[in-house]
C-alpha atoms as a PDB file:
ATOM      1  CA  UNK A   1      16.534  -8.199  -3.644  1.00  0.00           C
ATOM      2  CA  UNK A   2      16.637  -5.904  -0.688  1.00  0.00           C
ATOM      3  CA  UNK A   3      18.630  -7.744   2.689  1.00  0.00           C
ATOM      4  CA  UNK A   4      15.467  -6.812   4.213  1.00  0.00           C
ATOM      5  CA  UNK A   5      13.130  -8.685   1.789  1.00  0.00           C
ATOM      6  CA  UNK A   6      15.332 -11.737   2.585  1.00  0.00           C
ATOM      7  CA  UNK A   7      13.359 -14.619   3.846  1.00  0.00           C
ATOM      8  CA  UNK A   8      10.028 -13.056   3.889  1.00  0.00           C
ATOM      9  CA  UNK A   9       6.939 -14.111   2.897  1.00  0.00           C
ATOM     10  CA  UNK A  10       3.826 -12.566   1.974  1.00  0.00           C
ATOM     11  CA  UNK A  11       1.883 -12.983   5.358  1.00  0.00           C
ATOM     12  CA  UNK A  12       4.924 -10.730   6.892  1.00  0.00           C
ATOM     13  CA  UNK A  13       4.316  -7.783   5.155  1.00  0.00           C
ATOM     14  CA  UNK A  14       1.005  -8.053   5.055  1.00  0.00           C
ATOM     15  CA  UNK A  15       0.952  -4.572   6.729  1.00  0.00           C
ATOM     16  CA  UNK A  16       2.569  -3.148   3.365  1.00  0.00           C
ATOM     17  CA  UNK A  17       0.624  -4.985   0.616  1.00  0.00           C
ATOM     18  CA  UNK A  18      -2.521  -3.871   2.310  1.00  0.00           C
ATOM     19  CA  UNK A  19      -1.888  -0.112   1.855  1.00  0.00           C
ATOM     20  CA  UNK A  20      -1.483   0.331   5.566  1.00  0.00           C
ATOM     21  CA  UNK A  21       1.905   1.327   5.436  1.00  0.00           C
ATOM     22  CA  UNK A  22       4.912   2.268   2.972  1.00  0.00           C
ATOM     23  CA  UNK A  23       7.294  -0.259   2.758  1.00  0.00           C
ATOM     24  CA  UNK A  24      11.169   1.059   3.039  1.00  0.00           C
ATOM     25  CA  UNK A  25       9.984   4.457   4.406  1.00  0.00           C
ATOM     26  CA  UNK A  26      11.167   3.625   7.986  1.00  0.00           C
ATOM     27  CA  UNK A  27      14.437   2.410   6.810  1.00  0.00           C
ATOM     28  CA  UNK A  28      17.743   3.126   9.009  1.00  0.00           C
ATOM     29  CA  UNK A  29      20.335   4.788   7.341  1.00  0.00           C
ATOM     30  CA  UNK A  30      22.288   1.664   6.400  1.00  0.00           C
ATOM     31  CA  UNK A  31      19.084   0.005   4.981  1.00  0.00           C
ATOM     32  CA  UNK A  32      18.986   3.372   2.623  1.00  0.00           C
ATOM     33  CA  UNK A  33      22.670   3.186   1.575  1.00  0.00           C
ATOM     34  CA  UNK A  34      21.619  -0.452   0.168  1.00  0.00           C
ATOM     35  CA  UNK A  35      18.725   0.335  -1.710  1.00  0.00           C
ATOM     36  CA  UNK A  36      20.348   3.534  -3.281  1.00  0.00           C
ATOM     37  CA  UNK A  37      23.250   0.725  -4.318  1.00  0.00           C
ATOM     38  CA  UNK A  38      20.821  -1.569  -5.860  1.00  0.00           C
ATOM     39  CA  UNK A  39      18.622   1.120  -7.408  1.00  0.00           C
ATOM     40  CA  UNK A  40      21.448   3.647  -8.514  1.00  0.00           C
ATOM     41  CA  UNK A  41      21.789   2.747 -12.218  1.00  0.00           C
ATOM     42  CA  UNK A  42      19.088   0.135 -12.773  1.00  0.00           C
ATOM     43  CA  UNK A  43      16.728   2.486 -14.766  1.00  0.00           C
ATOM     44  CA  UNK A  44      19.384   3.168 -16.696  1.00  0.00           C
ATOM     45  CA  UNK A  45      20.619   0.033 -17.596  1.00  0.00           C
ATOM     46  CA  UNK A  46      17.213  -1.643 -18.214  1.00  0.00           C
ATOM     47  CA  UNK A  47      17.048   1.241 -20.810  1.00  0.00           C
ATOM     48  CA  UNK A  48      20.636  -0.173 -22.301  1.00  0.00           C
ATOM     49  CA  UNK A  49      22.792   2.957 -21.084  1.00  0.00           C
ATOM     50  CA  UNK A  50      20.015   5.200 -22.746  1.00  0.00           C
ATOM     51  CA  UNK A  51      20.345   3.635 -25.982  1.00  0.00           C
ATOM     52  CA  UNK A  52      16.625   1.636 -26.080  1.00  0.00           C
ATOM     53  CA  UNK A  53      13.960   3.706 -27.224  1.00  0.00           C
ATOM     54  CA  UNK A  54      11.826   4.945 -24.353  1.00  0.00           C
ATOM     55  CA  UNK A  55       7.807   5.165 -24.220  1.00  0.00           C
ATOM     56  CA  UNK A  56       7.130   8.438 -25.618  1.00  0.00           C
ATOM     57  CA  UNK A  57       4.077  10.122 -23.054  1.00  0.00           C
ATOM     58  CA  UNK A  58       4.378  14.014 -24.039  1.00  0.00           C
ATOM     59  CA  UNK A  59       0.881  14.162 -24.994  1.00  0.00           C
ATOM     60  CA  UNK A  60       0.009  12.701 -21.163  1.00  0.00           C
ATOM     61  CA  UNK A  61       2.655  15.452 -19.435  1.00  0.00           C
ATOM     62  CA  UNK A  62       1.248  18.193 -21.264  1.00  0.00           C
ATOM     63  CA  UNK A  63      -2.583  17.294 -20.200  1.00  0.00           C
ATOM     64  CA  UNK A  64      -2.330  16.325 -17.232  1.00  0.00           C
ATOM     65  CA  UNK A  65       0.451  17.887 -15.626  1.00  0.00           C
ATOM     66  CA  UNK A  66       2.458  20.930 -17.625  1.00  0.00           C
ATOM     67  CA  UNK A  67      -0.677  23.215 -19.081  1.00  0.00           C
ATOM     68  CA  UNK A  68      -2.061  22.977 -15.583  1.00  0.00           C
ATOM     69  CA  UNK A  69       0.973  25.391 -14.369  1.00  0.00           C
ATOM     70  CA  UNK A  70       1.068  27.212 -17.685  1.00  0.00           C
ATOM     71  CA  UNK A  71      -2.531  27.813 -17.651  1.00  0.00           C
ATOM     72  CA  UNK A  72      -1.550  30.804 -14.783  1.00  0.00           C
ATOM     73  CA  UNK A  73       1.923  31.873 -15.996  1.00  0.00           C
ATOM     74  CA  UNK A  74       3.856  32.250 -18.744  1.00  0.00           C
ATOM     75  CA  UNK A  75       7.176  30.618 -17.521  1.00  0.00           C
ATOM     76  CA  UNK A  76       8.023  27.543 -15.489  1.00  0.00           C
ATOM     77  CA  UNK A  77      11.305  29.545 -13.777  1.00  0.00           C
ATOM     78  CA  UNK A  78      13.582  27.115 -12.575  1.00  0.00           C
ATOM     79  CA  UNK A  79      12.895  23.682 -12.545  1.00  0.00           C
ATOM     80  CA  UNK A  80      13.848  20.996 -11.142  1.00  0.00           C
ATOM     81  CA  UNK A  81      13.195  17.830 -12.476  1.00  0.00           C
ATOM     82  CA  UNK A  82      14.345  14.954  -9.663  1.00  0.00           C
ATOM     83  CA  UNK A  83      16.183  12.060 -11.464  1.00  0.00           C
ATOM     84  CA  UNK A  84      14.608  12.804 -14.635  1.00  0.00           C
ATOM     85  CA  UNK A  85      17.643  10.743 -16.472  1.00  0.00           C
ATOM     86  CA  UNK A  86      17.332  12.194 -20.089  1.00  0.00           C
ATOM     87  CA  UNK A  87      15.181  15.072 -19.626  1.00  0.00           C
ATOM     88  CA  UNK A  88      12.568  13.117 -22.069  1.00  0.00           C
ATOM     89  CA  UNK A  89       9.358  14.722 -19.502  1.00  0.00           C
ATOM     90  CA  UNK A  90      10.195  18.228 -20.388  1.00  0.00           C
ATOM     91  CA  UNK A  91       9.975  18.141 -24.605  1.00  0.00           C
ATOM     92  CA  UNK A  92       6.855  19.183 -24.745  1.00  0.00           C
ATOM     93  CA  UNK A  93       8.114  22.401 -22.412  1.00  0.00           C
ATOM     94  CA  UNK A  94      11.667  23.310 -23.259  1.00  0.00           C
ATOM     95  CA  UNK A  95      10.524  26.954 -24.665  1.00  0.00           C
ATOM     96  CA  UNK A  96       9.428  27.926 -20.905  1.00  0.00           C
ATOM     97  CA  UNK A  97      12.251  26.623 -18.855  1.00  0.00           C
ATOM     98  CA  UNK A  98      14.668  29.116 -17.746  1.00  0.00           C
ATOM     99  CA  UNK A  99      16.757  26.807 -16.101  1.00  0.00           C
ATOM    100  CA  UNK A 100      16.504  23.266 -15.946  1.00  0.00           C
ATOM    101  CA  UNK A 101      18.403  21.492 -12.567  1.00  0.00           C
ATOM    102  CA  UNK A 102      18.161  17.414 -12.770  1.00  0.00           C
ATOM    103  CA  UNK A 103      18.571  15.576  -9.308  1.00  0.00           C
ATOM    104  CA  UNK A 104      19.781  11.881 -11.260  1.00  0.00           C
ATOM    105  CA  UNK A 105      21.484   9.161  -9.523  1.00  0.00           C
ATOM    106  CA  UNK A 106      22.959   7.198 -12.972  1.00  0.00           C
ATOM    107  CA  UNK A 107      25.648   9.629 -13.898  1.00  0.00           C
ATOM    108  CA  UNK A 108      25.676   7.977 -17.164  1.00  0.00           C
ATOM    109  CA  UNK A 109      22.859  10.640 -18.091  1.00  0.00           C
ATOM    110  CA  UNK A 110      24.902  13.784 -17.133  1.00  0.00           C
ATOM    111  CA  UNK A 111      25.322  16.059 -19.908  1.00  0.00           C
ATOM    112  CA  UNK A 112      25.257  20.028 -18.944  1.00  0.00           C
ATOM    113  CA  UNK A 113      24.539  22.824 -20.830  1.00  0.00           C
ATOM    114  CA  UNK A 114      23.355  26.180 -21.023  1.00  0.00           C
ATOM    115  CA  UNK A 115      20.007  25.677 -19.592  1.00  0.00           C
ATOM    116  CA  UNK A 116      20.856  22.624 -17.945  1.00  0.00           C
ATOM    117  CA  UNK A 117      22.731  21.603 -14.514  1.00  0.00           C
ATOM    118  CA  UNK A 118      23.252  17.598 -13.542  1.00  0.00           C
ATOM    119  CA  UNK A 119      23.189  17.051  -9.760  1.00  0.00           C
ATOM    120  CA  UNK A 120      24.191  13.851  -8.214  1.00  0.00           C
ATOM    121  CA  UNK A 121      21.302  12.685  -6.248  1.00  0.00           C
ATOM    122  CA  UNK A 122      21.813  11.659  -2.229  1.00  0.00           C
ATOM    123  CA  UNK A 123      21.624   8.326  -0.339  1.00  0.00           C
ATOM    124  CA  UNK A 124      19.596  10.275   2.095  1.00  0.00           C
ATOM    125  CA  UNK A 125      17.380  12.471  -0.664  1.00  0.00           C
ATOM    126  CA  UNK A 126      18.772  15.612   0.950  1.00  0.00           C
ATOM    127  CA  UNK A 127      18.157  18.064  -2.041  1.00  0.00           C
ATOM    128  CA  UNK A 128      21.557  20.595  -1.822  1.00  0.00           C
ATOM    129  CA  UNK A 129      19.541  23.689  -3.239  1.00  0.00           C
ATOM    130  CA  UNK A 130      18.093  26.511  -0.528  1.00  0.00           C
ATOM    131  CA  UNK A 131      14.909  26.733   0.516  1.00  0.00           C
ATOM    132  CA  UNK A 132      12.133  27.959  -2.125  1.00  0.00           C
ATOM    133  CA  UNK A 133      14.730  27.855  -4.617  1.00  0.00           C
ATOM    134  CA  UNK A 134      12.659  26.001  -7.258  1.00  0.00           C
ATOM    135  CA  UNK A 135       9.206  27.213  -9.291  1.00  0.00           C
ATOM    136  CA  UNK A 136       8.272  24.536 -10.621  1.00  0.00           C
ATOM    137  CA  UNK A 137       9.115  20.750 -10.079  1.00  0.00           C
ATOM    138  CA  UNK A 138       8.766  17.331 -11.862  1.00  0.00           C
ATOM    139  CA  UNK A 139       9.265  14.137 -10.308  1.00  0.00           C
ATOM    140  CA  UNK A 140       7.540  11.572 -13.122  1.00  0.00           C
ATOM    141  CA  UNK A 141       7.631   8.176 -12.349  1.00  0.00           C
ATOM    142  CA  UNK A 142      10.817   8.445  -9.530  1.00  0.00           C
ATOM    143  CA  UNK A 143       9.868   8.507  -5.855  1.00  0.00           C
ATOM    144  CA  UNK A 144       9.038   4.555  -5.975  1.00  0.00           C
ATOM    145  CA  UNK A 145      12.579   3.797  -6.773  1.00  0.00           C
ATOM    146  CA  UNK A 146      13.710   5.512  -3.003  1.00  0.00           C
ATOM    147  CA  UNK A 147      12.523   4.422   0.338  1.00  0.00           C
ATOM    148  CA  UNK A 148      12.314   7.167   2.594  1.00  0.00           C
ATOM    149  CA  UNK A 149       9.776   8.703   0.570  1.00  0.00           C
ATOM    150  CA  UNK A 150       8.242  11.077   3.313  1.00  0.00           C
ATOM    151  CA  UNK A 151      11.841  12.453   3.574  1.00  0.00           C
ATOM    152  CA  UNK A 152      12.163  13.235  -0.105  1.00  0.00           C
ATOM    153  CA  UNK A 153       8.621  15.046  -0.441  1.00  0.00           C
ATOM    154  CA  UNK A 154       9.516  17.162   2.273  1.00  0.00           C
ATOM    155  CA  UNK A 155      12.278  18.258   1.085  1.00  0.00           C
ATOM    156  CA  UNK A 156      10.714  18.822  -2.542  1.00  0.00           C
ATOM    157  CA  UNK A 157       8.380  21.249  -0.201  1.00  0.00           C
ATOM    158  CA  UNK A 158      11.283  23.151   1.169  1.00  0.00           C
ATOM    159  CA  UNK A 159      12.940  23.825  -1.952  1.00  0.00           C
ATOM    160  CA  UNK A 160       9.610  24.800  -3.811  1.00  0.00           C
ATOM    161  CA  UNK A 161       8.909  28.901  -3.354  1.00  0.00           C
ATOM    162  CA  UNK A 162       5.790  29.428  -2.487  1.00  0.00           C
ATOM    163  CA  UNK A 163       3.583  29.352  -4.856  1.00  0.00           C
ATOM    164  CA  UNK A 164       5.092  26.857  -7.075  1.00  0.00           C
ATOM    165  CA  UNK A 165       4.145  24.039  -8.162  1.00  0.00           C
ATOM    166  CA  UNK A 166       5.289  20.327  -7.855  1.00  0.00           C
ATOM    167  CA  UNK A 167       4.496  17.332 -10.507  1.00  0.00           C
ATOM    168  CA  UNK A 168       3.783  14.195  -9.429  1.00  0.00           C
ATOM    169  CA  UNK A 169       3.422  10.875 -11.218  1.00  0.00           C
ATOM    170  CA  UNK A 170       3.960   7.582  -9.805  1.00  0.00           C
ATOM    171  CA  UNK A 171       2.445   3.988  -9.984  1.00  0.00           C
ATOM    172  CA  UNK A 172      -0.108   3.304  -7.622  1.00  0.00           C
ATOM    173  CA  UNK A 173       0.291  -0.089  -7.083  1.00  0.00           C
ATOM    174  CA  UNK A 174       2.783  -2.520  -5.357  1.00  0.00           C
ATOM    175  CA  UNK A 175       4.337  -3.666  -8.810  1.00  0.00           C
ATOM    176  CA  UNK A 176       3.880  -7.233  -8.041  1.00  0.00           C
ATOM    177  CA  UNK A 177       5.028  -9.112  -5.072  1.00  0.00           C
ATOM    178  CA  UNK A 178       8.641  -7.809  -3.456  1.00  0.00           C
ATOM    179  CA  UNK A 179       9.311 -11.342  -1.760  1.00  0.00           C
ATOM    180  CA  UNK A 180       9.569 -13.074  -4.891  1.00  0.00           C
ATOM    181  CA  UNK A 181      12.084 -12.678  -8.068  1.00  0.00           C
ATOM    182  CA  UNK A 182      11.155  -9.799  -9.857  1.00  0.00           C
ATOM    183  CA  UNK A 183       9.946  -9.325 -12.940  1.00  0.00           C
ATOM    184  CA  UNK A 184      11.617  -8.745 -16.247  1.00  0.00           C
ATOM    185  CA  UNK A 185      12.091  -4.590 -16.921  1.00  0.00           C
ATOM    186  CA  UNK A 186      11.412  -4.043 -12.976  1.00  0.00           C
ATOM    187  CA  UNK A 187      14.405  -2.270 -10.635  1.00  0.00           C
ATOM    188  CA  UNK A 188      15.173  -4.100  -7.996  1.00  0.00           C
ATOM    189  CA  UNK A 189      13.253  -2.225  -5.297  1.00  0.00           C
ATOM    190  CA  UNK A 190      10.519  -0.323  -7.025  1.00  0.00           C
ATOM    191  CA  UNK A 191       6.924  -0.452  -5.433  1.00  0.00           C
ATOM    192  CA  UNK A 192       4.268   1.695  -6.070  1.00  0.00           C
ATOM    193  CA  UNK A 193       2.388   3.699  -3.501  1.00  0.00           C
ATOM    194  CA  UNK A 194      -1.373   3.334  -2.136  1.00  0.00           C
ATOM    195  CA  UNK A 195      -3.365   6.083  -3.560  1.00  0.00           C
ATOM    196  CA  UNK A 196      -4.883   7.396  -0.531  1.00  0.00           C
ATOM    197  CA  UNK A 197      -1.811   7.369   1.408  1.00  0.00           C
ATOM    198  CA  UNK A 198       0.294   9.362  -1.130  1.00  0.00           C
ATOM    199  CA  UNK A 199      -2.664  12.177  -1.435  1.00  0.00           C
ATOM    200  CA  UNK A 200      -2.914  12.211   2.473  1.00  0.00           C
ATOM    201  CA  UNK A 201       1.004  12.450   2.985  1.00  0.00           C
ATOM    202  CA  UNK A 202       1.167  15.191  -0.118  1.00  0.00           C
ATOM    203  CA  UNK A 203      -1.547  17.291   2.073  1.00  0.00           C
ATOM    204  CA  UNK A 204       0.312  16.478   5.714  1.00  0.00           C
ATOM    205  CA  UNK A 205       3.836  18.046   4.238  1.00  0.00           C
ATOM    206  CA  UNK A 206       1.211  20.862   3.295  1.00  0.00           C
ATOM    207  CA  UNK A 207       0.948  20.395  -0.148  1.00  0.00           C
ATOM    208  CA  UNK A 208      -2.611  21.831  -1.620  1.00  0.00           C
ATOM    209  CA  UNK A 209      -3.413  18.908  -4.871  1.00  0.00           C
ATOM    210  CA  UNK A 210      -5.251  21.210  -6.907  1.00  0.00           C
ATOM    211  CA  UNK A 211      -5.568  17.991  -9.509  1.00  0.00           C
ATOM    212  CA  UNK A 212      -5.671  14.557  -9.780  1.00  0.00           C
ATOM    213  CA  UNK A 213      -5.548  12.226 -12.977  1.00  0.00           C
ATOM    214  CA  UNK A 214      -5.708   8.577 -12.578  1.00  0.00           C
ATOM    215  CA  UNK A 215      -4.281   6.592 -15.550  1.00  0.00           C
ATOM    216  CA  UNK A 216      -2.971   3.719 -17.278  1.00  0.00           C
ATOM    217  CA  UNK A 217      -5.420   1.219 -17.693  1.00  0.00           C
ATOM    218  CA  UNK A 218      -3.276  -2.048 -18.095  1.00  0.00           C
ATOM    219  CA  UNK A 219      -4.577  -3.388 -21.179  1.00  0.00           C
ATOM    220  CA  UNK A 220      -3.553   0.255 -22.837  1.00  0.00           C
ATOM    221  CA  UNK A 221      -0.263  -0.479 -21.263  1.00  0.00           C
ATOM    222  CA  UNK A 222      -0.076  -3.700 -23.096  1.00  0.00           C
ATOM    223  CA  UNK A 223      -0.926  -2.020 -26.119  1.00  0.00           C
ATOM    224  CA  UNK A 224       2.138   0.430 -25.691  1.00  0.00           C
ATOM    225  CA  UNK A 225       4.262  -2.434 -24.526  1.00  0.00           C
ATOM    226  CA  UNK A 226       3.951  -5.196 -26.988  1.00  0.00           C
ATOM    227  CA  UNK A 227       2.806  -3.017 -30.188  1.00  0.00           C
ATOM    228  CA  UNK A 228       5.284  -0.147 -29.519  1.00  0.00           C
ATOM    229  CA  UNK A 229       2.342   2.462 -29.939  1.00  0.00           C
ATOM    230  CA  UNK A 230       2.634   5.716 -28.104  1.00  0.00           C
ATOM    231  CA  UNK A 231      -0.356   5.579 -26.188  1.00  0.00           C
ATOM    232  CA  UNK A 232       0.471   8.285 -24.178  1.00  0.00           C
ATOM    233  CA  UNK A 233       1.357  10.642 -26.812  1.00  0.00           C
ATOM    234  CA  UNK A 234      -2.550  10.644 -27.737  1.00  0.00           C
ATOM    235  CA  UNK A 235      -5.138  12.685 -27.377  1.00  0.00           C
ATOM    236  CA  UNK A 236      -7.300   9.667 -28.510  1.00  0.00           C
ATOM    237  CA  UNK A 237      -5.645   7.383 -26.671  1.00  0.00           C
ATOM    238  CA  UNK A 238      -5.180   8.750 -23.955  1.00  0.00           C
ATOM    239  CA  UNK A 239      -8.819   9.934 -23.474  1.00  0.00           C
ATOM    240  CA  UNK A 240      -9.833   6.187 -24.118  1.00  0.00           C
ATOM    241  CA  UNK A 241      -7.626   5.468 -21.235  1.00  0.00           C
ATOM    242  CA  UNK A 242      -9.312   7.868 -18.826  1.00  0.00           C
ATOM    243  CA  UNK A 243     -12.463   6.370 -19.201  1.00  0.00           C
ATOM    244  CA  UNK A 244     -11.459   3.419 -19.067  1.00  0.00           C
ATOM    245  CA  UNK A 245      -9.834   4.274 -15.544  1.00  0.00           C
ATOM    246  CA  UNK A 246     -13.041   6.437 -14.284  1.00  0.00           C
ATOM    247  CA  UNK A 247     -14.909   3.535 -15.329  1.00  0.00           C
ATOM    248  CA  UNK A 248     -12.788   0.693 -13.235  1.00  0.00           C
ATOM    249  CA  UNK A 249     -11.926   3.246 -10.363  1.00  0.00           C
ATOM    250  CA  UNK A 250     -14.075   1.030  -8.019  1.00  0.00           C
ATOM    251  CA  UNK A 251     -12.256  -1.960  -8.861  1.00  0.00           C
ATOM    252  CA  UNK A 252      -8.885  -0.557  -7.897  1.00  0.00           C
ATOM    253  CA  UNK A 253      -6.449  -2.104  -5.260  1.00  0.00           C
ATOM    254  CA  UNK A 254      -3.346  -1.913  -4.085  1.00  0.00           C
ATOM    255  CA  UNK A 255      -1.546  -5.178  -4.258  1.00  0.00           C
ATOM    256  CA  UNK A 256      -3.007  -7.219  -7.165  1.00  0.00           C
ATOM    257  CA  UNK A 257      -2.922 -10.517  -7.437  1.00  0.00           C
ATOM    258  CA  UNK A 258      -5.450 -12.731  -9.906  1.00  0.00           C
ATOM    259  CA  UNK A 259      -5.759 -10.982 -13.381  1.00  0.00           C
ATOM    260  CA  UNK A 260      -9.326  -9.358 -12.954  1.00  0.00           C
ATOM    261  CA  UNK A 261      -7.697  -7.236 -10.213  1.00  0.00           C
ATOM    262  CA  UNK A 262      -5.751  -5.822 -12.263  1.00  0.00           C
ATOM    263  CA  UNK A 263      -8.015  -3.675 -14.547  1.00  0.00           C
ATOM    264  CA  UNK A 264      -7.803  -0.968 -12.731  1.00  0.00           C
ATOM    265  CA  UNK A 265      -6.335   2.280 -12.644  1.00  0.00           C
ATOM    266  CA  UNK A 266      -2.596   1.726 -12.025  1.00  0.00           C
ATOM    267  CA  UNK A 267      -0.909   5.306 -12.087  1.00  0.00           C
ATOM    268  CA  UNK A 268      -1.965   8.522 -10.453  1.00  0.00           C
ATOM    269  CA  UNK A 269      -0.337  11.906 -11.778  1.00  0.00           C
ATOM    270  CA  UNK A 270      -0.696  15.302  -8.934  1.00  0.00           C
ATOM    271  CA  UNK A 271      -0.646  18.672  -9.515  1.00  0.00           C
ATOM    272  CA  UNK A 272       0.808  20.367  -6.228  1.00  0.00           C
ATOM    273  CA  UNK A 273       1.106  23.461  -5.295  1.00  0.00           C
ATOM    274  CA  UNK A 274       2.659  25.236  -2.370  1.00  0.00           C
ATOM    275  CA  UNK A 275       0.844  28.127  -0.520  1.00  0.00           C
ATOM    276  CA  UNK A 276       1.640  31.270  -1.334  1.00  0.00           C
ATOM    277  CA  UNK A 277       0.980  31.942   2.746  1.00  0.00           C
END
């Protein structure tokens, strides 16, 4: 647990689990170098150094993210793909990468090659490429393991020529409560983010979200979970899931408590693009 989560109940960050605000996003530099210690490696030793079989969500990357950039070009350029650990998000792409850069903190998952550069990622989420150096980007399911969030997406807007375009994918929940012991196959510091905020602080930096998928519908997740079925690697199932989210969208909040809050969506994915002007 984070020094600052130390003693705190849930009436004191009330102003978090209500959506209001982002919790760690105000940090001091000090409170950053902490959670970067905590969160450093813990993806990648809940996945056993890389060696425990991993969800497999192609089918979900390619729909709702990939073919939306490859629907008006015929290359994704370079790419960066911010701490993308094995590369697993880009399978379903490899043919139209020219150059693939991953940002990764757990340098257990360096491996270079020909069409692939390893970057040790920053305390501070400084990104050490030039500006509008990148065409596309992916961050899947990464900016709720740093703090200073804000920082990081404006940064991912510098280095992004204009034009290109930016993945996004992250939970839009809390991930349970962060005063109490976490939960088994959770990183130390990970929270989600509220949905509204993340699309209004997207649009602030002066990213244009040209589209929006909410998904995971819990029990679905369960289903992946527990059964080991690749959900996400479905058209079936994962058009079963978007229903299922368009048709609980009015039940969604942010921190969820009792069960019957949690059928909901739980995971938004953004398609961002940069103006060209």
């Amino acid at each position: 647990m984070h020094s600052s989560l130390t003693g705190k109940t849930e009436a004191a960050l009330q102003e978090f689990y209500s959506g209001k605000k982002v919790f760690g996003n105000d940090f001091t530099p000090e409170q950053i170098r902490e959670w970067y210690s905590l969160e450093e490696n813990a993806c990648f030793e809940i996945y056993e150094h890389g060696k425990k079989r991993m969800p497999n969500n192609d089918w979900l990357h390619w729909s709702c993210g990939f073919r939306w950039v490859l629907g008006q070009r015929h290359s994704l350029g370079k790419v960066l793909g911010l701490g993308s650990g094995n590369a697993e998000e880009f399978r379903p792409v490899k043919k139209w990468i020219e150059h693939l850069y991953i940002v990764e903190s757990a340098e257990g998952y360096f491996q270079d090659g020909k069409t692939i550069t390893y970057k040790k990622a920053r305390p501070d989420g400084v990104l050490d490429f030039p500006d509008e150096f990148f065409d596309t980007q992916a961050a899947i399911a990464v900016l709720h393991h740093i703090p200073n969030i804000s920082s990081v997406l404006k940064e991912l807007y510098r280095t992004l020529k204009r034009g290109g375009v930016c993945l996004i994918k992250e939970p839009i929940t809390s991930l349970g409560p962060w005063h109490l012991p976490r939960k088994r196959g959770l990183a130390p510091c990970e929270r989600g983010f509220p949905q509204k905020w993340l699309q209004d602080e997207l649009e602030t930096i002066g990213f244009h979200v040209i589209h929006k998928t909410l998904f995971e519908f819990p029990p679905l997740r369960h289903l992946r979970d527990r059964l080991g079925v690749d959900t996400y690697n479905s058209k079936f199932w994962v058009w079963i899931d978007l229903v299922a989210c368009k048709c609980s969208g009015w039940n969604y909040r942010y921190y969820r408590k009792r069960w019957i809050e949690k059928l909901a969506p739980s995971y938004a994915f953004f398609v961002c693009r940069k103006p060209k002007a």
